[in-house]
N, C-alpha and C. Protein backbone atom coordinates (compact mmCIF):
# COMPACT_ATOMS: atom_id res chain seq x y z
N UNK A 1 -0.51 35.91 -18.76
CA UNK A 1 0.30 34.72 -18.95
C UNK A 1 0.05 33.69 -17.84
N UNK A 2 -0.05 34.21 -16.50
CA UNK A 2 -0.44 33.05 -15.64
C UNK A 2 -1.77 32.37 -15.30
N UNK A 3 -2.43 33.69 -16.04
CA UNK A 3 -4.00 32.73 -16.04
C UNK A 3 -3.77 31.40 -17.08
N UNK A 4 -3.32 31.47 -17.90
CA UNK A 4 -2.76 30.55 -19.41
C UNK A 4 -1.62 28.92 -18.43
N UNK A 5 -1.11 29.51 -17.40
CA UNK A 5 -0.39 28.76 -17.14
C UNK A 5 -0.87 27.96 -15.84
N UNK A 6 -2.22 28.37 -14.87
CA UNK A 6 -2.79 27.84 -14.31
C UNK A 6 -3.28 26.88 -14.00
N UNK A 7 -4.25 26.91 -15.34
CA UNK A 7 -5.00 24.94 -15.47
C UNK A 7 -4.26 24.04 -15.68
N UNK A 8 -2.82 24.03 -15.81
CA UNK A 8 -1.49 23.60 -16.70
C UNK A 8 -1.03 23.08 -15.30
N UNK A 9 -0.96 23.82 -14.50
CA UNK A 9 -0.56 23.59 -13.18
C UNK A 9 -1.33 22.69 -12.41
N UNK A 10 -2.88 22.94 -12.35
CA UNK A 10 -3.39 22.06 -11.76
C UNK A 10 -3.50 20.82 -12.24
N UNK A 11 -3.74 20.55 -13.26
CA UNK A 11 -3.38 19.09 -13.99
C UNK A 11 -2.50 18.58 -13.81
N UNK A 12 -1.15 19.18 -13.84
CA UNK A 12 -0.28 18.70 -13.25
C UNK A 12 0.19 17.95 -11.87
N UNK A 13 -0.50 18.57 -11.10
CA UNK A 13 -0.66 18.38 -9.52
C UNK A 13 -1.39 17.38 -9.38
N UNK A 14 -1.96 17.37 -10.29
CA UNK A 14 -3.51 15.92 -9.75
C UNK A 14 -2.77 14.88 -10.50
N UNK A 15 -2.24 14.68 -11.97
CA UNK A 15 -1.61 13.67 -12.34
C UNK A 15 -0.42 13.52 -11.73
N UNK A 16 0.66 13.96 -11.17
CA UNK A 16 1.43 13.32 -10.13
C UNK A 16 1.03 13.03 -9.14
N UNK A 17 0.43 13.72 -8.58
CA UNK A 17 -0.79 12.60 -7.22
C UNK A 17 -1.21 11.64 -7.47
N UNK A 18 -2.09 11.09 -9.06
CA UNK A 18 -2.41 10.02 -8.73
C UNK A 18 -0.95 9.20 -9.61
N UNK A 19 -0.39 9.36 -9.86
CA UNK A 19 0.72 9.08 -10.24
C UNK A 19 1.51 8.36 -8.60
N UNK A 20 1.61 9.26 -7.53
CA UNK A 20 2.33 8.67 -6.59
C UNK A 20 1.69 7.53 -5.93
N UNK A 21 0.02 7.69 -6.27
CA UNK A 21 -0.74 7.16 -5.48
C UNK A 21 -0.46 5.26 -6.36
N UNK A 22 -0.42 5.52 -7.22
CA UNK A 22 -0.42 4.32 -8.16
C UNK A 22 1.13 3.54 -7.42
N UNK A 23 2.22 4.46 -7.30
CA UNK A 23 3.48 4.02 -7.04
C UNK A 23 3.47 3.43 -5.84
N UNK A 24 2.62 4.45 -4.83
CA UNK A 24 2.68 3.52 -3.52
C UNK A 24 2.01 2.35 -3.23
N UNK A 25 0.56 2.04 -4.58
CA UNK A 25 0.13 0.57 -4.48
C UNK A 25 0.73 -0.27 -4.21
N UNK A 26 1.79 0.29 -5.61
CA UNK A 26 2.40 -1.19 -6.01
C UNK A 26 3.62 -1.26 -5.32
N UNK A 27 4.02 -0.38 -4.66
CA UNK A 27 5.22 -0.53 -3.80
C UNK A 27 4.49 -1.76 -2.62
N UNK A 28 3.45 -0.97 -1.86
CA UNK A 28 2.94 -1.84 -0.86
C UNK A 28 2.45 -3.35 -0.87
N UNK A 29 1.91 -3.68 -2.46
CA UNK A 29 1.84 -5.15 -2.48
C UNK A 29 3.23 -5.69 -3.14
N UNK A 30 3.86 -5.15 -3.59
CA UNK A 30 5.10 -5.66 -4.03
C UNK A 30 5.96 -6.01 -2.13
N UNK A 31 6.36 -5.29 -1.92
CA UNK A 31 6.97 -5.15 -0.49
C UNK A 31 6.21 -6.52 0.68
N UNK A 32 4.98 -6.28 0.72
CA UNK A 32 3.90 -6.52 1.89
C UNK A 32 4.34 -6.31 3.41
N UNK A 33 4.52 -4.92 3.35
CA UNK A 33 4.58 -4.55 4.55
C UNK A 33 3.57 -3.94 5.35
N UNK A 34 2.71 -3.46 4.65
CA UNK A 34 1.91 -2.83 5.30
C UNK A 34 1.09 -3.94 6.32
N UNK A 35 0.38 -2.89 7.37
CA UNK A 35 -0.36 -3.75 8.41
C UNK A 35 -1.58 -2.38 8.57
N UNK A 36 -2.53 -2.28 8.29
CA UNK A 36 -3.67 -1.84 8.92
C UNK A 36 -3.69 -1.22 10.56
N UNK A 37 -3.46 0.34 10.65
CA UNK A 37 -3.39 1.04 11.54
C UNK A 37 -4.79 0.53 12.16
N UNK A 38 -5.93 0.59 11.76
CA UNK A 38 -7.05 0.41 12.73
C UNK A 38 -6.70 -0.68 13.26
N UNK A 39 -6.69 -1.52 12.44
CA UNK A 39 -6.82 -3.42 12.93
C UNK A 39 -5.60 -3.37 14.05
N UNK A 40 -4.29 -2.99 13.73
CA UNK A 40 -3.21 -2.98 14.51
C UNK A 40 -3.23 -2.26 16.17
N UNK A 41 -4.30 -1.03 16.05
CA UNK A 41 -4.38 -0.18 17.09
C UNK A 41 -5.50 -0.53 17.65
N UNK A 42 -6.72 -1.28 17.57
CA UNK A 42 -7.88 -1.57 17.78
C UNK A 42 -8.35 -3.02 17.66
N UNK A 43 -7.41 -3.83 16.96
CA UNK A 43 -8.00 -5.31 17.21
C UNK A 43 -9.19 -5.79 16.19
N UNK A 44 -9.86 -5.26 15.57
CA UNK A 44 -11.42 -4.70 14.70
C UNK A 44 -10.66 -4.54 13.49
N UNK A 45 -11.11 -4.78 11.92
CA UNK A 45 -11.10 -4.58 10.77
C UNK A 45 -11.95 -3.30 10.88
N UNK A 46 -10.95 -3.07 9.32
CA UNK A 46 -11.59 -1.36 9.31
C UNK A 46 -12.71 -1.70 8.20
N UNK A 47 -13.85 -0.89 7.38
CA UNK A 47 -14.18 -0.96 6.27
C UNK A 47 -13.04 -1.32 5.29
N UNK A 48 -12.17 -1.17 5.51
CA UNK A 48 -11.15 -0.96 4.05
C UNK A 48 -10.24 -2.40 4.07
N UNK A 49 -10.15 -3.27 5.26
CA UNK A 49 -9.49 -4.31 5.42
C UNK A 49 -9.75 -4.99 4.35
N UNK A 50 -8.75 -5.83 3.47
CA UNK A 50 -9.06 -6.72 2.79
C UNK A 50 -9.24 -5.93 1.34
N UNK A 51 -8.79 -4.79 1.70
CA UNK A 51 -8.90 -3.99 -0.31
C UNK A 51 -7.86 -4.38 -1.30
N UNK A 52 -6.34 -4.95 -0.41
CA UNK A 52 -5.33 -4.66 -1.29
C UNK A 52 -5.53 -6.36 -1.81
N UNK A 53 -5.68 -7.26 -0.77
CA UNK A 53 -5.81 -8.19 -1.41
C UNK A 53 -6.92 -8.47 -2.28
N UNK A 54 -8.14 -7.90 -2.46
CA UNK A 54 -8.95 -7.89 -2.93
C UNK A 54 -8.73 -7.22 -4.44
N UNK A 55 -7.58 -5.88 -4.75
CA UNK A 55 -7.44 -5.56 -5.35
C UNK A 55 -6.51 -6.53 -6.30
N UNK A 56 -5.91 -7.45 -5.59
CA UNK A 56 -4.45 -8.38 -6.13
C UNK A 56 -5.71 -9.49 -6.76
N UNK A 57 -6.63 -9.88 -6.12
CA UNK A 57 -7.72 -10.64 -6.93
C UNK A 57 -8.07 -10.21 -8.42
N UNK A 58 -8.34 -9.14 -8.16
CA UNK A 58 -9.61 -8.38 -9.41
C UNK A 58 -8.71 -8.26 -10.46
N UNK A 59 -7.31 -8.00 -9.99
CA UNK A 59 -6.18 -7.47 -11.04
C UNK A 59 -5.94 -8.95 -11.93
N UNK A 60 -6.58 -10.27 -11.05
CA UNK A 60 -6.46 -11.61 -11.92
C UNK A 60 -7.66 -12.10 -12.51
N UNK A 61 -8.73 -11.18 -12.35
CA UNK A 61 -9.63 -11.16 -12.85
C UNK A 61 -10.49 -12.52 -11.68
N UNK A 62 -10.35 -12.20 -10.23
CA UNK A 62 -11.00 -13.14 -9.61
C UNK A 62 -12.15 -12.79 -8.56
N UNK A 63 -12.90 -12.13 -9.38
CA UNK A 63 -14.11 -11.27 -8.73
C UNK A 63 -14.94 -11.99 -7.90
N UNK A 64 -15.04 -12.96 -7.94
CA UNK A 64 -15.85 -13.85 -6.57
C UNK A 64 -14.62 -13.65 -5.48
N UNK A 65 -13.70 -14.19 -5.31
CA UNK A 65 -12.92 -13.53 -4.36
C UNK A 65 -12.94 -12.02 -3.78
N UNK A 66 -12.48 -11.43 -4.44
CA UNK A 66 -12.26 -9.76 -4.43
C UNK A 66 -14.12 -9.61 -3.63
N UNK A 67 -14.80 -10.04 -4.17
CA UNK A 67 -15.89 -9.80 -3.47
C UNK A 67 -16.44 -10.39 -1.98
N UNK A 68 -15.69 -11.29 -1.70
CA UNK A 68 -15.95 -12.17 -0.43
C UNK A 68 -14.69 -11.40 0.62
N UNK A 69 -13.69 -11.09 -0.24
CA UNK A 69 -12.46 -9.92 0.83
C UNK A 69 -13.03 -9.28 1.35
N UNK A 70 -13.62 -8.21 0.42
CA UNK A 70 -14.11 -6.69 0.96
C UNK A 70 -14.81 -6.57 -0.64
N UNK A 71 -16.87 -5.83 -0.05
CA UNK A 71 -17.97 -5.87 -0.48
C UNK A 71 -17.62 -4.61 -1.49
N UNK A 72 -16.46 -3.64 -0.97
CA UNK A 72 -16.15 -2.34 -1.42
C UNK A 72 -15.32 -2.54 -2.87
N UNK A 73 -14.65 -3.64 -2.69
CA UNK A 73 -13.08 -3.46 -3.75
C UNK A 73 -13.98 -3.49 -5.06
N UNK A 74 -15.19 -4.00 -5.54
CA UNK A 74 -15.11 -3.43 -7.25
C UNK A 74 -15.51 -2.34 -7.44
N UNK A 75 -16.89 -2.04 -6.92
CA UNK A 75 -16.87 -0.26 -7.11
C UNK A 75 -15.83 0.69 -6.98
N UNK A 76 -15.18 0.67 -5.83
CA UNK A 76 -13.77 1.33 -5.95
C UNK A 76 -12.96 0.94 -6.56
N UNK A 77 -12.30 -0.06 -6.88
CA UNK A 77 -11.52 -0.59 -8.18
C UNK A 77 -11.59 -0.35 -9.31
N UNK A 78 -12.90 0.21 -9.76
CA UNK A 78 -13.36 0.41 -11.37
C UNK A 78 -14.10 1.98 -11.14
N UNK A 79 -13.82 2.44 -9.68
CA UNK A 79 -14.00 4.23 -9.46
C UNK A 79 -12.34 4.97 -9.51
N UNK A 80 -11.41 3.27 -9.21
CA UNK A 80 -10.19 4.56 -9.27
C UNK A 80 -9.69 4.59 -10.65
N UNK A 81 -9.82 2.97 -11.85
CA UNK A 81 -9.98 2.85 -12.65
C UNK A 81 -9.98 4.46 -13.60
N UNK A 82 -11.94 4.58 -13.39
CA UNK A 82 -12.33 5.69 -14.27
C UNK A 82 -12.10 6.76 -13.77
N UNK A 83 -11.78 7.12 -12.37
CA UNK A 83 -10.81 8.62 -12.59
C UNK A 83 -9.23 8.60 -13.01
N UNK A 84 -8.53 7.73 -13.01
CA UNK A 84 -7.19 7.35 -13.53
C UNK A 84 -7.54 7.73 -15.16
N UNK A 85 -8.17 7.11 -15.58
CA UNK A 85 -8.28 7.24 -17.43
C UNK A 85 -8.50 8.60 -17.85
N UNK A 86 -9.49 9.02 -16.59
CA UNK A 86 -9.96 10.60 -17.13
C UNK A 86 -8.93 11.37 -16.53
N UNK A 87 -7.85 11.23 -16.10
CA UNK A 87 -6.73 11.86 -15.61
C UNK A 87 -5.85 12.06 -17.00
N UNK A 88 -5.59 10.69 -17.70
CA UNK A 88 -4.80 10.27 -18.84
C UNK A 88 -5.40 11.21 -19.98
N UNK A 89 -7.08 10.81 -19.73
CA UNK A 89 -7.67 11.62 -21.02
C UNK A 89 -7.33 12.79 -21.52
N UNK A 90 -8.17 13.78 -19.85
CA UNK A 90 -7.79 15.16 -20.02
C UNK A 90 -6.31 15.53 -20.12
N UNK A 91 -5.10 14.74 -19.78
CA UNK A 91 -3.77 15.41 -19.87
C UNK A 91 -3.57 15.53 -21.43
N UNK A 92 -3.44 14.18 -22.00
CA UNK A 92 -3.32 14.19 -23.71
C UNK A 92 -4.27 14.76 -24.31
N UNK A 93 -5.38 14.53 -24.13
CA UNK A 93 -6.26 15.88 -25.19
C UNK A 93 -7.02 16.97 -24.53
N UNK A 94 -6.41 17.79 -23.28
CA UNK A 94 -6.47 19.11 -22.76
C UNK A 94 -7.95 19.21 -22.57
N UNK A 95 -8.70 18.46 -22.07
CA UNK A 95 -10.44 18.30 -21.66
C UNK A 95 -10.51 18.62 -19.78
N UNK A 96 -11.68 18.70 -19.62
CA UNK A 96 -11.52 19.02 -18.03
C UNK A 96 -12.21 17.93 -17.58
N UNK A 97 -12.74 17.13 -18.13
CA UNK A 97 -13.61 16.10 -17.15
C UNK A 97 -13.18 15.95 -15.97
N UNK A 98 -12.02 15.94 -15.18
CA UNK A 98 -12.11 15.49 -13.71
C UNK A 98 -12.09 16.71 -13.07
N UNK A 99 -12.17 17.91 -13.24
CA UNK A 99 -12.44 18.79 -13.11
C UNK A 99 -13.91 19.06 -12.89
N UNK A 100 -15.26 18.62 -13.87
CA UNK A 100 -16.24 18.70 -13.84
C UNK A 100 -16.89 17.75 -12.07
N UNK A 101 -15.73 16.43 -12.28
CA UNK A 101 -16.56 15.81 -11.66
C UNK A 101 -16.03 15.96 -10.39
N UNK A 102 -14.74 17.18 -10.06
CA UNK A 102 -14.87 17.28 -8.72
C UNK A 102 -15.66 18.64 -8.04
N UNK A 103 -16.68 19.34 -9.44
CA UNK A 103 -17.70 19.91 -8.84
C UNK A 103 -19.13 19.22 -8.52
N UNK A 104 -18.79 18.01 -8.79
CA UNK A 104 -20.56 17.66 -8.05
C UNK A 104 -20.18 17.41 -6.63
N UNK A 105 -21.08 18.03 -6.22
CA UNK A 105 -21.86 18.26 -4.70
C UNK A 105 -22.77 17.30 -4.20
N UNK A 106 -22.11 16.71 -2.91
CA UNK A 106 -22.72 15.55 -2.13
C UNK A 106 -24.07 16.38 -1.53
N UNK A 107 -24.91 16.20 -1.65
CA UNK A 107 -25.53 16.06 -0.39
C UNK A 107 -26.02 15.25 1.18
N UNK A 108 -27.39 15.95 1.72
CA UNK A 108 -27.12 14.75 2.71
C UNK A 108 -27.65 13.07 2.45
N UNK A 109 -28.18 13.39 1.34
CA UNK A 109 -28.96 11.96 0.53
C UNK A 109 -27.41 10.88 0.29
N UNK A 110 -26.52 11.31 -0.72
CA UNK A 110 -25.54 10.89 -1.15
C UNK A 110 -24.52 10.31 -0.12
N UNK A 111 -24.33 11.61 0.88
CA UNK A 111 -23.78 11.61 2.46
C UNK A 111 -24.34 9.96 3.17
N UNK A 112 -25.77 9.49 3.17
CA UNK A 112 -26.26 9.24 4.35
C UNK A 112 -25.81 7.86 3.39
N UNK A 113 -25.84 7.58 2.11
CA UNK A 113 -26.22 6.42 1.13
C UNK A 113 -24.26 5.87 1.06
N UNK A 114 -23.42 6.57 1.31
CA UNK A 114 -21.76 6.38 1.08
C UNK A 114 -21.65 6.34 2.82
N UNK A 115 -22.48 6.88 3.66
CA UNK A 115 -21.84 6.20 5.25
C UNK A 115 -22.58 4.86 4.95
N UNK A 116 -24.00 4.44 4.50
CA UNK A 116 -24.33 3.17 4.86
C UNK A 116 -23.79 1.75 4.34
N UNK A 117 -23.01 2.31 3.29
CA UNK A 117 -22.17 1.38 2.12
C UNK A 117 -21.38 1.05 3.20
N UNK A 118 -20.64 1.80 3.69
CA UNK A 118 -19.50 2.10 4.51
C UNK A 118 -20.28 1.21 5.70
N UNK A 119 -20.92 1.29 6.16
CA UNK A 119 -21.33 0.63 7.53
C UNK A 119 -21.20 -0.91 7.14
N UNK A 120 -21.78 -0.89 6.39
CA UNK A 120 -22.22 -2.27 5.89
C UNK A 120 -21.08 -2.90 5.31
N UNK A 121 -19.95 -2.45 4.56
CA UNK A 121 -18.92 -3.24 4.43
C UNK A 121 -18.04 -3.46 5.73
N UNK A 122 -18.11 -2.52 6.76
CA UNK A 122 -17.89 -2.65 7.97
C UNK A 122 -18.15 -3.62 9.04
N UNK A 123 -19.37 -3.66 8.80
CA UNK A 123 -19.78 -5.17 9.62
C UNK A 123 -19.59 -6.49 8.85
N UNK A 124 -19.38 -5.91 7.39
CA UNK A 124 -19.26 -7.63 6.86
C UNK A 124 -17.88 -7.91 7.28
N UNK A 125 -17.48 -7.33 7.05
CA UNK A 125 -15.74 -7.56 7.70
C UNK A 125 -15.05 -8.11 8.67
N UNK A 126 -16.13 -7.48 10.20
CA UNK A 126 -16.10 -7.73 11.38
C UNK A 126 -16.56 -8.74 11.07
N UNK A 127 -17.75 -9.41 10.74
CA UNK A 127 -18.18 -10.90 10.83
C UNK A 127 -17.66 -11.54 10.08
N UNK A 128 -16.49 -11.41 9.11
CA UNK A 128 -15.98 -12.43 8.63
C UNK A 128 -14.63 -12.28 9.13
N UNK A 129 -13.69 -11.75 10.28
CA UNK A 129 -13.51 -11.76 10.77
C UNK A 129 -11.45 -11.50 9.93
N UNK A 130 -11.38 -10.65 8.61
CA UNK A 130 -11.01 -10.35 8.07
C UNK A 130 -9.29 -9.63 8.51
């Protein structure tokens, strides 16, 4: 019976996660309280500076913006997008896709290609002074 009640469980766990995760978006641009621990503790934009507003862009469909914020916000915007749907998918018709896709394996190729993204939205940031 609890093997039966297992995968039931974990689905569960991941759709209220991203469930909270969705709540605290919109809490945080609703509110605007937040302030950026790096920027706040360090003076320096982080890679990530400039996502939420970037995200408040894209959500108006203002992708030249969202792209001049931060180089990161559409790939991630339309990566949290398509694991959100495949969250929705697999709950209503009992499929594992996000399951599948949290067995692919980074390597150091993938590793070296997601730090340089990362670098590089990093310095655009710093030089635009974000």
């Amino acid at each position: 019976m609890d093997s039966l009640i297992q995968p039931f469980k974990k689905r569960s766990n991941s759709f209220l996660i991203s469930m909270a995760g969705i709540f605290l978006f919109v809490f945080l641009i609703v509110t605007d309280i937040y302030t950026c621990p790096f920027k706040l503790i360090l003076g320096i934009p982080c890679p990530g500076c400039g996502m939420t507003r970037a995200f408040m862009a894209l959500l108006q469909f203002r992708f030249a913006d969202a792209w001049n914020l931060n180089i990161l916000s559409i790939p991630v915007f339309f990566g949290i997008l398509l694991v959100s749907g495949l969250l929705f998918y697999d709950r209503i018709f009992n499929t594992s896709y996000v399951e599948k896709l949290s067995k692919f394996n980074l390597n150091y190729v993938h590793f070296s290609l997601l730090l340089l993204i990362t670098f590089i939205s990093w310095i655009t940031n710093f030089t635009r002074s974000i």
